[in-house]
PDB file of N, CA and C in Angstrom:
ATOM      1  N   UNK A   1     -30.164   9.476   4.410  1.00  0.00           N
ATOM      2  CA  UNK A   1     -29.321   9.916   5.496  1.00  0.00           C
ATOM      3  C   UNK A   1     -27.860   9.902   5.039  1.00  0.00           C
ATOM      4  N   UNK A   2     -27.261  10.911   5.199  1.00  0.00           N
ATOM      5  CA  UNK A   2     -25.771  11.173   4.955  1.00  0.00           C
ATOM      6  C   UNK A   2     -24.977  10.633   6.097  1.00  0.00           C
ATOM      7  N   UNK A   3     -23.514   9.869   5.698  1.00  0.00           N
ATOM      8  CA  UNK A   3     -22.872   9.315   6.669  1.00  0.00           C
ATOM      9  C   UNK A   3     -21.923  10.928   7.135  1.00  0.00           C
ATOM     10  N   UNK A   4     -21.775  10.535   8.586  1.00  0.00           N
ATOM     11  CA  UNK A   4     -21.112  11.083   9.283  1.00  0.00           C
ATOM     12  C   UNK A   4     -19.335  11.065   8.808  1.00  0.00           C
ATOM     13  N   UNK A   5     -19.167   9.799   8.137  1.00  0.00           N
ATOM     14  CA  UNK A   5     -17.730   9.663   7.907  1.00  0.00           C
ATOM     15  C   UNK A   5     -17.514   9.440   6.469  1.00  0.00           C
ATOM     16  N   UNK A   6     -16.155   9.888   6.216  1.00  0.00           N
ATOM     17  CA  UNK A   6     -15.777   9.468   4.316  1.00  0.00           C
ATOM     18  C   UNK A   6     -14.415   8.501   4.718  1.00  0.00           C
ATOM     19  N   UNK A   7     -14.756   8.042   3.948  1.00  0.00           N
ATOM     20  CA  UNK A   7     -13.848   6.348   3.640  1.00  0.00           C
ATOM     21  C   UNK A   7     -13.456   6.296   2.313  1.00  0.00           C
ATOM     22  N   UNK A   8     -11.938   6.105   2.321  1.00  0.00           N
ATOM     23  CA  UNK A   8     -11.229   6.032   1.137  1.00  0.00           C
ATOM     24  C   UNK A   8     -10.085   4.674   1.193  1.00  0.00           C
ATOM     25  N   UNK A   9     -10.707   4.000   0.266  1.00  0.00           N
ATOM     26  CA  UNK A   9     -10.169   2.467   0.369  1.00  0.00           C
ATOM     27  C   UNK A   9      -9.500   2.741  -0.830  1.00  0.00           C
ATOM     28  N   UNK A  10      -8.143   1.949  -0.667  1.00  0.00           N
ATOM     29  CA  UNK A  10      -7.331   1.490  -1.941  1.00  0.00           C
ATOM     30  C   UNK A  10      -6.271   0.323  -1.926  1.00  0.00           C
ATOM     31  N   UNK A  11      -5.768   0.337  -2.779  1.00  0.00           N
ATOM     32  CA  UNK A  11      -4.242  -0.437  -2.542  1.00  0.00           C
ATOM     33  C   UNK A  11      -2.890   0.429  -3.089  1.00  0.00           C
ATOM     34  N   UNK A  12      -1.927  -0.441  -2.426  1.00  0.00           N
ATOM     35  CA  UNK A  12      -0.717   0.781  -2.297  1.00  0.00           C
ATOM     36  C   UNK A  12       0.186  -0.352  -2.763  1.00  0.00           C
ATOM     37  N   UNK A  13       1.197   0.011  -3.706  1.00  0.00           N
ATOM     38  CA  UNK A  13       2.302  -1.170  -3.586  1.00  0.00           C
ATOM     39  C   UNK A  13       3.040  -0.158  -4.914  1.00  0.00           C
ATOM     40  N   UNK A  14       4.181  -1.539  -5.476  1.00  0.00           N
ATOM     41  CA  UNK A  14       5.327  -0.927  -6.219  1.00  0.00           C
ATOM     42  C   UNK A  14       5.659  -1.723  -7.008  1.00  0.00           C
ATOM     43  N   UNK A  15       6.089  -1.138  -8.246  1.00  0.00           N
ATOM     44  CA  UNK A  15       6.405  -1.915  -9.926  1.00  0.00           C
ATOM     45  C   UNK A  15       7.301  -2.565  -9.759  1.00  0.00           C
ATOM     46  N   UNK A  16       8.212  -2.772  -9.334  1.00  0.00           N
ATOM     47  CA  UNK A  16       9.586  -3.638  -9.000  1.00  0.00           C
ATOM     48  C   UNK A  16       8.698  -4.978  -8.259  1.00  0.00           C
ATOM     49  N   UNK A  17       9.479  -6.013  -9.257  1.00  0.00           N
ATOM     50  CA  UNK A  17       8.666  -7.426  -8.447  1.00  0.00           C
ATOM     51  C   UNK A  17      10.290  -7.845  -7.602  1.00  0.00           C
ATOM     52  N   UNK A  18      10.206  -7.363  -6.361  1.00  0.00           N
ATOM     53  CA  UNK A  18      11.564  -7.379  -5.464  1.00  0.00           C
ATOM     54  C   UNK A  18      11.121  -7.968  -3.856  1.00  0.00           C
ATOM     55  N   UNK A  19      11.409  -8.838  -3.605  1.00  0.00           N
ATOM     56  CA  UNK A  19      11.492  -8.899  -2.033  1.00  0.00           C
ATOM     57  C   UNK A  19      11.629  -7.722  -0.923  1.00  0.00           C
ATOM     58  N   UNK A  20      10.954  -8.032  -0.439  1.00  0.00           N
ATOM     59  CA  UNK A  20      10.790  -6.219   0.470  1.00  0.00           C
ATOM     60  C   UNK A  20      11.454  -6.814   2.083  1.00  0.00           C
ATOM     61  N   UNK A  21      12.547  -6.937   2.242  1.00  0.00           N
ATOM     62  CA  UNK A  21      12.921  -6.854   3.372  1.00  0.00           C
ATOM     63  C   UNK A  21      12.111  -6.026   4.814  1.00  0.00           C
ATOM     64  N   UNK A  22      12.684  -7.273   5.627  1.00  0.00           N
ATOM     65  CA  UNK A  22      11.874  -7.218   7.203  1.00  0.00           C
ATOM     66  C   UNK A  22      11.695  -5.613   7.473  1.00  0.00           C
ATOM     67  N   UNK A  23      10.867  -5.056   8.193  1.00  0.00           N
ATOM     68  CA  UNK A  23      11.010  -3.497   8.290  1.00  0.00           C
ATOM     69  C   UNK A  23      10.332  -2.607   7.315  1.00  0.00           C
ATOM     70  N   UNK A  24       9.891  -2.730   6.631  1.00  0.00           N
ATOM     71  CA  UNK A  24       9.622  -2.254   5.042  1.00  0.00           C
ATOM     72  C   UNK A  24       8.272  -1.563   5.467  1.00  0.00           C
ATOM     73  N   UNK A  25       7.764  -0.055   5.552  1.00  0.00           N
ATOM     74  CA  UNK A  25       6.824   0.489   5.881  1.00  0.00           C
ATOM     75  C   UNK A  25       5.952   1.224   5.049  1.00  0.00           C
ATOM     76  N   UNK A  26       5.153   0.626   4.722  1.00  0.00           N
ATOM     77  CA  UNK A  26       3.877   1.798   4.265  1.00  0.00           C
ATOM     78  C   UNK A  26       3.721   2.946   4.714  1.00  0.00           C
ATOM     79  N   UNK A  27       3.447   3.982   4.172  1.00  0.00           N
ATOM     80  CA  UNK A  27       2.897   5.346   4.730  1.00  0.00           C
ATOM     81  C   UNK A  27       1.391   5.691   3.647  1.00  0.00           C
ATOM     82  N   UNK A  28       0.301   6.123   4.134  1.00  0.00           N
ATOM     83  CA  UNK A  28      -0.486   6.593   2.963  1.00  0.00           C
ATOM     84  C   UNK A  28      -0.994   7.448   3.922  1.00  0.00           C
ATOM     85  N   UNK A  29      -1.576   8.912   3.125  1.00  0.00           N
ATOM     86  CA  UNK A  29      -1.855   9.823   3.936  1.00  0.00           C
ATOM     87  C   UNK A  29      -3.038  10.185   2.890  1.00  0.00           C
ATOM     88  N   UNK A  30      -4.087  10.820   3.529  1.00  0.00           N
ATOM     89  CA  UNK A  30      -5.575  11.666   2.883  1.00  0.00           C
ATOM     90  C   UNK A  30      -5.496  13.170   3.351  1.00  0.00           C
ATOM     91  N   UNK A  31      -5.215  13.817   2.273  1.00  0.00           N
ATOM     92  CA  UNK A  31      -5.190  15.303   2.005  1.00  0.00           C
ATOM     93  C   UNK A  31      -6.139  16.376   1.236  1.00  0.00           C
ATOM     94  N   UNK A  32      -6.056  17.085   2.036  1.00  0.00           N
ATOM     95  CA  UNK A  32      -7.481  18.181   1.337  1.00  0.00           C
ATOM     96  C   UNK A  32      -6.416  19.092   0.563  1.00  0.00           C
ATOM     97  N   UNK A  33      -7.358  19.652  -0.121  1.00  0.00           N
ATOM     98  CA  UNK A  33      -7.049  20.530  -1.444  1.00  0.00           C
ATOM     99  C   UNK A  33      -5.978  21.629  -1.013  1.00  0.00           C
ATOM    100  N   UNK A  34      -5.968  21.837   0.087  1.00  0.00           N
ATOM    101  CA  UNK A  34      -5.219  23.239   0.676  1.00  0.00           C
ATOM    102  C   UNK A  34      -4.209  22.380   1.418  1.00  0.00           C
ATOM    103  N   UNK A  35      -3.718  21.243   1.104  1.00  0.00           N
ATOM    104  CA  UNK A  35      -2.231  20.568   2.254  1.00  0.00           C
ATOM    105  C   UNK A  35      -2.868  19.846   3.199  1.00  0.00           C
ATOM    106  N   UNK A  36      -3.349  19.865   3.752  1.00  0.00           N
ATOM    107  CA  UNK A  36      -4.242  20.062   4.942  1.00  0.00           C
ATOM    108  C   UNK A  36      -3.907  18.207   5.235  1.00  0.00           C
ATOM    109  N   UNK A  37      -3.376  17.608   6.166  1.00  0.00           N
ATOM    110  CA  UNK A  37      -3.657  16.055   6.138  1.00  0.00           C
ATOM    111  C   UNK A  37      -4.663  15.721   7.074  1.00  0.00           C
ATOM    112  N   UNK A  38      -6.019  14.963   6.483  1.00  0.00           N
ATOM    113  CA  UNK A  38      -7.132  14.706   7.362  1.00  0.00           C
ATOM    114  C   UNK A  38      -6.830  13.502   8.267  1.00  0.00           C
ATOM    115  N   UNK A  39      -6.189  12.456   7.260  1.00  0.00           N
ATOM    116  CA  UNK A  39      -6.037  11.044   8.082  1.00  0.00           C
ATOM    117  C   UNK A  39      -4.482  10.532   7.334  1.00  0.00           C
ATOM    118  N   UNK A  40      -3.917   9.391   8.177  1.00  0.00           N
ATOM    119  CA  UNK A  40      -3.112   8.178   7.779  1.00  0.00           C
ATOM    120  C   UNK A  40      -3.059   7.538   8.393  1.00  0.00           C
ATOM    121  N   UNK A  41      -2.148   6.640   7.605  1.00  0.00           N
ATOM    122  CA  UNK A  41      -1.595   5.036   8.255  1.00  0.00           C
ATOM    123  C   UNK A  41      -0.716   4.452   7.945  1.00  0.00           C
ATOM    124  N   UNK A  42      -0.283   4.378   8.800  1.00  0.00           N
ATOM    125  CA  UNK A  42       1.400   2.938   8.371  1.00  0.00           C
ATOM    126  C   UNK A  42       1.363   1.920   8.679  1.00  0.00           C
ATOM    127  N   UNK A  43       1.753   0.735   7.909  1.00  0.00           N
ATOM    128  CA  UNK A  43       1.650  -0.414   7.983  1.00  0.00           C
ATOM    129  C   UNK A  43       2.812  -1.139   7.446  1.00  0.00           C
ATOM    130  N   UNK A  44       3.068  -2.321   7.747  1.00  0.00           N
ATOM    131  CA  UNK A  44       4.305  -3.160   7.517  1.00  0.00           C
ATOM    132  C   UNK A  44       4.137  -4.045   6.362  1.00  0.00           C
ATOM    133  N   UNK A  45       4.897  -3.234   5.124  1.00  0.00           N
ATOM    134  CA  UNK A  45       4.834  -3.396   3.656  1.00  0.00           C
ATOM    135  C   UNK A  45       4.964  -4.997   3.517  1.00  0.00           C
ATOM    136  N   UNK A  46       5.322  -5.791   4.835  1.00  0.00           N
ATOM    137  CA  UNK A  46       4.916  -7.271   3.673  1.00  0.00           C
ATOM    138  C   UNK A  46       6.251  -8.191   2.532  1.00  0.00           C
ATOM    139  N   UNK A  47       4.947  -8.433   2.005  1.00  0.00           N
ATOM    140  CA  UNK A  47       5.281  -9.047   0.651  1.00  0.00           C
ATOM    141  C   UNK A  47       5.226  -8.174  -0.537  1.00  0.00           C
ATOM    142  N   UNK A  48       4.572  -7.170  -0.695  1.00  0.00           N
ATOM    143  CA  UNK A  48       4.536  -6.065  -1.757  1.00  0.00           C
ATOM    144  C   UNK A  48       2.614  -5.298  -1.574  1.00  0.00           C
ATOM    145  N   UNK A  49       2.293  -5.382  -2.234  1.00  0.00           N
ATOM    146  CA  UNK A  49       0.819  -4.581  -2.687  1.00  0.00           C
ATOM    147  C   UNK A  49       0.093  -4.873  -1.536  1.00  0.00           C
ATOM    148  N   UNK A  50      -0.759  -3.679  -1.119  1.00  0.00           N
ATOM    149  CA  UNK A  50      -1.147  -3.632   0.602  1.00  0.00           C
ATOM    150  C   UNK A  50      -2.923  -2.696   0.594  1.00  0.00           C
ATOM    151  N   UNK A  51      -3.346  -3.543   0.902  1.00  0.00           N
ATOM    152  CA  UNK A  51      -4.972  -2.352   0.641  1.00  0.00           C
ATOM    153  C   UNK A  51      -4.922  -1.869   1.556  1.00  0.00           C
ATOM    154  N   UNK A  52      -5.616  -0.441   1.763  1.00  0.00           N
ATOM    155  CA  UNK A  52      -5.840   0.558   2.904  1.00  0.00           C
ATOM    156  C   UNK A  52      -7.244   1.115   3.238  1.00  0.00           C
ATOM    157  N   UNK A  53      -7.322   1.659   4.253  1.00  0.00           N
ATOM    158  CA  UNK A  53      -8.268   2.383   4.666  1.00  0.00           C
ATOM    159  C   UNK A  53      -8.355   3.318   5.355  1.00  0.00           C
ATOM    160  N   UNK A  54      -8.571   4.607   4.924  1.00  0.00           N
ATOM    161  CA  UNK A  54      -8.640   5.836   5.905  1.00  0.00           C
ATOM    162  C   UNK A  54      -9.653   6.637   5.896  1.00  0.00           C
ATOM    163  N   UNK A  55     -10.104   6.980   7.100  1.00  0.00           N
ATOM    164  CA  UNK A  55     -11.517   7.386   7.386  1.00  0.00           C
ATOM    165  C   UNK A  55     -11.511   8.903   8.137  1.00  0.00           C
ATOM    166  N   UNK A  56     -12.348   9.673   7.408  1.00  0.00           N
ATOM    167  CA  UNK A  56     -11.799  10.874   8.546  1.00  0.00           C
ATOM    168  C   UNK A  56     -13.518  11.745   8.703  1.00  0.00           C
ATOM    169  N   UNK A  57     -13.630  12.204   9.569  1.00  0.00           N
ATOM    170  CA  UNK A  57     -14.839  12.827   9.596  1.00  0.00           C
ATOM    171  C   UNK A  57     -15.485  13.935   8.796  1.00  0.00           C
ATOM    172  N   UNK A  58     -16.464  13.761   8.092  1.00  0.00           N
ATOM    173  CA  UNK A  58     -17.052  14.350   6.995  1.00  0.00           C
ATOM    174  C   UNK A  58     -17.136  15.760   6.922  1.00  0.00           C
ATOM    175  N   UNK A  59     -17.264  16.520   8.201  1.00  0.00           N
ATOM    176  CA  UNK A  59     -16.954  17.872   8.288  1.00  0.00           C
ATOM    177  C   UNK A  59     -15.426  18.086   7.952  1.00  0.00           C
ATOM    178  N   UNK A  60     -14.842  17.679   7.901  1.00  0.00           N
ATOM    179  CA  UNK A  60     -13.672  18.064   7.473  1.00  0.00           C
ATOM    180  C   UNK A  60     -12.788  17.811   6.342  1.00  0.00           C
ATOM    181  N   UNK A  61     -13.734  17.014   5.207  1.00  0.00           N
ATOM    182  CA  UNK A  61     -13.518  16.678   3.840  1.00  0.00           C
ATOM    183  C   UNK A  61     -15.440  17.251   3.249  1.00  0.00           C
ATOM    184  N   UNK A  62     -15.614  18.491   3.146  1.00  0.00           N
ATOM    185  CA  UNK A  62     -16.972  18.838   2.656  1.00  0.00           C
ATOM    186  C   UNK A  62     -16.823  18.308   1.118  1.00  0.00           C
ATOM    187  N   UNK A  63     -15.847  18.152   0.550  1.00  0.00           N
ATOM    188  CA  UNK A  63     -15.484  18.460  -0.979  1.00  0.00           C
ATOM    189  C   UNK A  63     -14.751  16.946  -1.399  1.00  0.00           C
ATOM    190  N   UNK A  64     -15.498  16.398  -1.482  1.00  0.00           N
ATOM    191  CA  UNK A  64     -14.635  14.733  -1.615  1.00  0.00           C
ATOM    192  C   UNK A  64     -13.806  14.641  -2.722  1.00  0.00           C
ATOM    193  N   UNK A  65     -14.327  15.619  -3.730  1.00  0.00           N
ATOM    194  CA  UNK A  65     -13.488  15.972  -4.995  1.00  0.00           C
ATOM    195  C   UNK A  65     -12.357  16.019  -5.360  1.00  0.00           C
ATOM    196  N   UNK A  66     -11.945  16.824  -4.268  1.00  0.00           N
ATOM    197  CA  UNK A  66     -10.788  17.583  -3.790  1.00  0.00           C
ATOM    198  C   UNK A  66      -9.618  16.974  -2.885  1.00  0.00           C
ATOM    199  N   UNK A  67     -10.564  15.528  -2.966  1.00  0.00           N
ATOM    200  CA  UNK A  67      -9.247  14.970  -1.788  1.00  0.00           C
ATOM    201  C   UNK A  67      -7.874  14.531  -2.155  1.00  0.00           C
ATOM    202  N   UNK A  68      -6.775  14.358  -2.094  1.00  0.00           N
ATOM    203  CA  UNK A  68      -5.637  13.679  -2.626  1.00  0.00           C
ATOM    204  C   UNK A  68      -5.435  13.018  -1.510  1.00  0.00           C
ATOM    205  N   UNK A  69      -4.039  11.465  -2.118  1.00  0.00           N
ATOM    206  CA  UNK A  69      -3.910  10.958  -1.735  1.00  0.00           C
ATOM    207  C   UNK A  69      -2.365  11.191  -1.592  1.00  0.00           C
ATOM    208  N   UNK A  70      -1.217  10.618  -0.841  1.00  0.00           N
ATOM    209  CA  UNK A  70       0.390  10.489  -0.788  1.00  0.00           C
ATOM    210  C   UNK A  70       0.576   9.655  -0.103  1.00  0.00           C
ATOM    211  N   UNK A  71       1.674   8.705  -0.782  1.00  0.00           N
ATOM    212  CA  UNK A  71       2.417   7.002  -0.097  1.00  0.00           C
ATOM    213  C   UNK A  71       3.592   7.496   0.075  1.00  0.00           C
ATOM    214  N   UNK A  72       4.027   6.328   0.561  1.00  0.00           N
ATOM    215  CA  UNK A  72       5.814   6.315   0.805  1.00  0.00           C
ATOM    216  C   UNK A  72       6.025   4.897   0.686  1.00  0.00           C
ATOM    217  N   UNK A  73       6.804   4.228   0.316  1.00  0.00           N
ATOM    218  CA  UNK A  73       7.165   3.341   1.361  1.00  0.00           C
ATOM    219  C   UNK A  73       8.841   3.373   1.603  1.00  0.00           C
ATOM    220  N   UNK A  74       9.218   3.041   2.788  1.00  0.00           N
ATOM    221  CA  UNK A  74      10.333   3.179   2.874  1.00  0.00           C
ATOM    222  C   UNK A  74      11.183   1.749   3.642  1.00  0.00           C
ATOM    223  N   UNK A  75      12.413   1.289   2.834  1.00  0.00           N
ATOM    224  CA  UNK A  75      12.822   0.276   3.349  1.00  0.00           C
ATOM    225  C   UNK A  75      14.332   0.398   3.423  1.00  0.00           C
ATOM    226  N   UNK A  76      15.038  -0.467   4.014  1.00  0.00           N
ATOM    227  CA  UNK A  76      16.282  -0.657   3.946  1.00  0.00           C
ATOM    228  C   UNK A  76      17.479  -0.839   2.565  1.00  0.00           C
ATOM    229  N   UNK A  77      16.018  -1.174   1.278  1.00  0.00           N
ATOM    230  CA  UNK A  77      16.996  -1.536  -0.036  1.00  0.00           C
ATOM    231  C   UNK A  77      16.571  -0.047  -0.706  1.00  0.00           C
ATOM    232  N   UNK A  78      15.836   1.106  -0.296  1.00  0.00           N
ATOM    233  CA  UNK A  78      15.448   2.153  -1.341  1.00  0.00           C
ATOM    234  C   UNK A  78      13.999   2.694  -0.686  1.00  0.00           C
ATOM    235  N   UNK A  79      13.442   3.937  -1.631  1.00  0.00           N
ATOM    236  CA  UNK A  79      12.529   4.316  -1.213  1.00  0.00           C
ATOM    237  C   UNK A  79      11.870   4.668  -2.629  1.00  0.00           C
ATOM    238  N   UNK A  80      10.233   4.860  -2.169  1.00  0.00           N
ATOM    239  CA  UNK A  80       9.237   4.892  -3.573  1.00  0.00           C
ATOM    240  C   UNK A  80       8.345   6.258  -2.672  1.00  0.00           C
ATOM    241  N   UNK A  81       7.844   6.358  -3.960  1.00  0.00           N
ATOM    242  CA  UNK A  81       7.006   7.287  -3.373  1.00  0.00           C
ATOM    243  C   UNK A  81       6.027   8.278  -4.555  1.00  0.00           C
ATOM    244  N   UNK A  82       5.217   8.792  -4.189  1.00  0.00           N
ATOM    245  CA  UNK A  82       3.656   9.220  -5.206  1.00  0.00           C
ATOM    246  C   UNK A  82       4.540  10.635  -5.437  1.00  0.00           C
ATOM    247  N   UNK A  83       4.969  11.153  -7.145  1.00  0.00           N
ATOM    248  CA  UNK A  83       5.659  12.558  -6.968  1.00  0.00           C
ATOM    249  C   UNK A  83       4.826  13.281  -6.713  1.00  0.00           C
ATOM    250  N   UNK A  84       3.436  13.375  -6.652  1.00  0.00           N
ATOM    251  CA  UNK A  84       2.767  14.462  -6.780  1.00  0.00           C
ATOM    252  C   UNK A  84       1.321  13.851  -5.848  1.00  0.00           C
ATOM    253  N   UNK A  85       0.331  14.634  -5.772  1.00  0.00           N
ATOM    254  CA  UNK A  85      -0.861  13.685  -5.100  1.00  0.00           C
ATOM    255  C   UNK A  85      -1.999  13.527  -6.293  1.00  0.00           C
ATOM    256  N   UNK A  86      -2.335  11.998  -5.650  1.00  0.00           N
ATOM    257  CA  UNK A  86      -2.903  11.534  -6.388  1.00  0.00           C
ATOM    258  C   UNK A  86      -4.782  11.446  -6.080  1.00  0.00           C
ATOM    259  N   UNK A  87      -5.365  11.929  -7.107  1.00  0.00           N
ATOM    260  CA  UNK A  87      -6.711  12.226  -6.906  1.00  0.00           C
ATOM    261  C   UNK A  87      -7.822  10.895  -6.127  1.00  0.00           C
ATOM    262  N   UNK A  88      -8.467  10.855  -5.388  1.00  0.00           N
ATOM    263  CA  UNK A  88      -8.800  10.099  -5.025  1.00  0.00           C
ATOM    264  C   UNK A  88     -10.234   9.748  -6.174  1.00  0.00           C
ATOM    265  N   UNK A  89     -10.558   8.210  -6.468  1.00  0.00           N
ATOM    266  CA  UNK A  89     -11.254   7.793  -7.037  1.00  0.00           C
ATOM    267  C   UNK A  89     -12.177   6.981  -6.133  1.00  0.00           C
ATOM    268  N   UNK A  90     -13.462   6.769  -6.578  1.00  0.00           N
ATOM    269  CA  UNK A  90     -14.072   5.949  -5.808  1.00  0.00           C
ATOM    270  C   UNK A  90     -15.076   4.568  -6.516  1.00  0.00           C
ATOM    271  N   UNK A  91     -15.152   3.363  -5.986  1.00  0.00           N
ATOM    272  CA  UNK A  91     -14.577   2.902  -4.664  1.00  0.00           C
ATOM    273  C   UNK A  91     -13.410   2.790  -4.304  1.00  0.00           C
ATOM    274  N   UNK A  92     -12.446   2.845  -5.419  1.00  0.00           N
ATOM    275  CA  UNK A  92     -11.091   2.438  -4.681  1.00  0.00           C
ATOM    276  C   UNK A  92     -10.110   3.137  -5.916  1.00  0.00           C
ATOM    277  N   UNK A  93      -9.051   3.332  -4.892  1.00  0.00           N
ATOM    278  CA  UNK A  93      -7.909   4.131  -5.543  1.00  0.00           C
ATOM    279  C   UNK A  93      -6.764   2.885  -5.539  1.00  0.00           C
ATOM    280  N   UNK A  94      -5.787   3.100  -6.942  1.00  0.00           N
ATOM    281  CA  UNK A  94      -4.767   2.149  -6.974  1.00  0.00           C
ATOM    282  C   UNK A  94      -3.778   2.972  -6.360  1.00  0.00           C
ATOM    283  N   UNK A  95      -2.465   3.049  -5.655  1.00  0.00           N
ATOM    284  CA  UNK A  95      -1.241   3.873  -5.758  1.00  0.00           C
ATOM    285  C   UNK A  95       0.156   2.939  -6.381  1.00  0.00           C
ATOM    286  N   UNK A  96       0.304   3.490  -6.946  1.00  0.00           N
ATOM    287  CA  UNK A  96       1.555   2.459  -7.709  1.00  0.00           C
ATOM    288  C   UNK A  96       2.728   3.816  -7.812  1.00  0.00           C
ATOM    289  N   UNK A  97       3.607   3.337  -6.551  1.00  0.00           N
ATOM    290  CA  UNK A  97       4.745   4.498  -6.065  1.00  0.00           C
ATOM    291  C   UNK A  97       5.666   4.214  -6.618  1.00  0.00           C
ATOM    292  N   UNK A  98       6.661   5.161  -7.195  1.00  0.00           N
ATOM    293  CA  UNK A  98       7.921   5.238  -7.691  1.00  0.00           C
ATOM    294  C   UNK A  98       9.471   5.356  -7.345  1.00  0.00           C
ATOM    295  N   UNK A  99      10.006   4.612  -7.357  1.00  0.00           N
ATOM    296  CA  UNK A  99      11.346   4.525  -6.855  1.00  0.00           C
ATOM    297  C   UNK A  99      11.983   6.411  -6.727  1.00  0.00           C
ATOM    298  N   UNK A 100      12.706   6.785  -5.584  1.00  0.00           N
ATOM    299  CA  UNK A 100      12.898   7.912  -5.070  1.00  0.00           C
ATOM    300  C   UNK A 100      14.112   7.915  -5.234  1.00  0.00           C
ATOM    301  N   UNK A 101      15.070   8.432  -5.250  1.00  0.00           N
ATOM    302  CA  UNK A 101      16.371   8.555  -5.669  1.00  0.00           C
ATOM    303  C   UNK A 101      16.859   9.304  -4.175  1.00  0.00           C
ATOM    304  N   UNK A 102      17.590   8.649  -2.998  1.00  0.00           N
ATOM    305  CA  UNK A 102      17.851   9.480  -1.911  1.00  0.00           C
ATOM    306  C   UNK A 102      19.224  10.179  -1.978  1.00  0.00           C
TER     307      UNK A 102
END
């Protein structure tokens, strides 16, 4: 029996070993091959490195292949972020985002 839903677990965080001030937000988003955003989530970046989970209904990822992934995080000292999207792996995808130059 085929599940009804696709689930893409990972962790999200950033190369700088820096204190992440109060406010500090995750973004991770699940994208189909054509732009398309199926699912996200934001969450409150913490202490640094943050696992995720986004789930979106299987009719609308036919091609799991094809899925990409895109982070952000954005805080008060700077911003990081995935330049390009990143292929989803399974069971789990790392994202290790890059300082953004605003």
């Amino acid at each position: 029996m085929t599940s009804n839903i696709v689930t893409v677990n990972g962790t999200v965080g950033i190369r700088e070993r820096i204190a992440l001030p109060e406010g500090s937000v995750f973004t991770v988003k699940l994208v189909a091959h054509d732009g398309e955003v199926l699912a996200g989530a934001a969450f409150d970046a913490g202490v640094g490195d943050a696992d995720f989970t986004l789930t979106v209904d299987a009719a609308d990822a036919p091609n799991r292949k094809k899925l990409g992934l895109w982070a952000k995080l954005t805080s008060s000292v700077g911003t990081w972020g995935t330049p390009e999207l990143v292929h989803v792996y399974e069971p789990l995808t790392d994202l290790l985002l890059v300082r953004v130059e605003n």
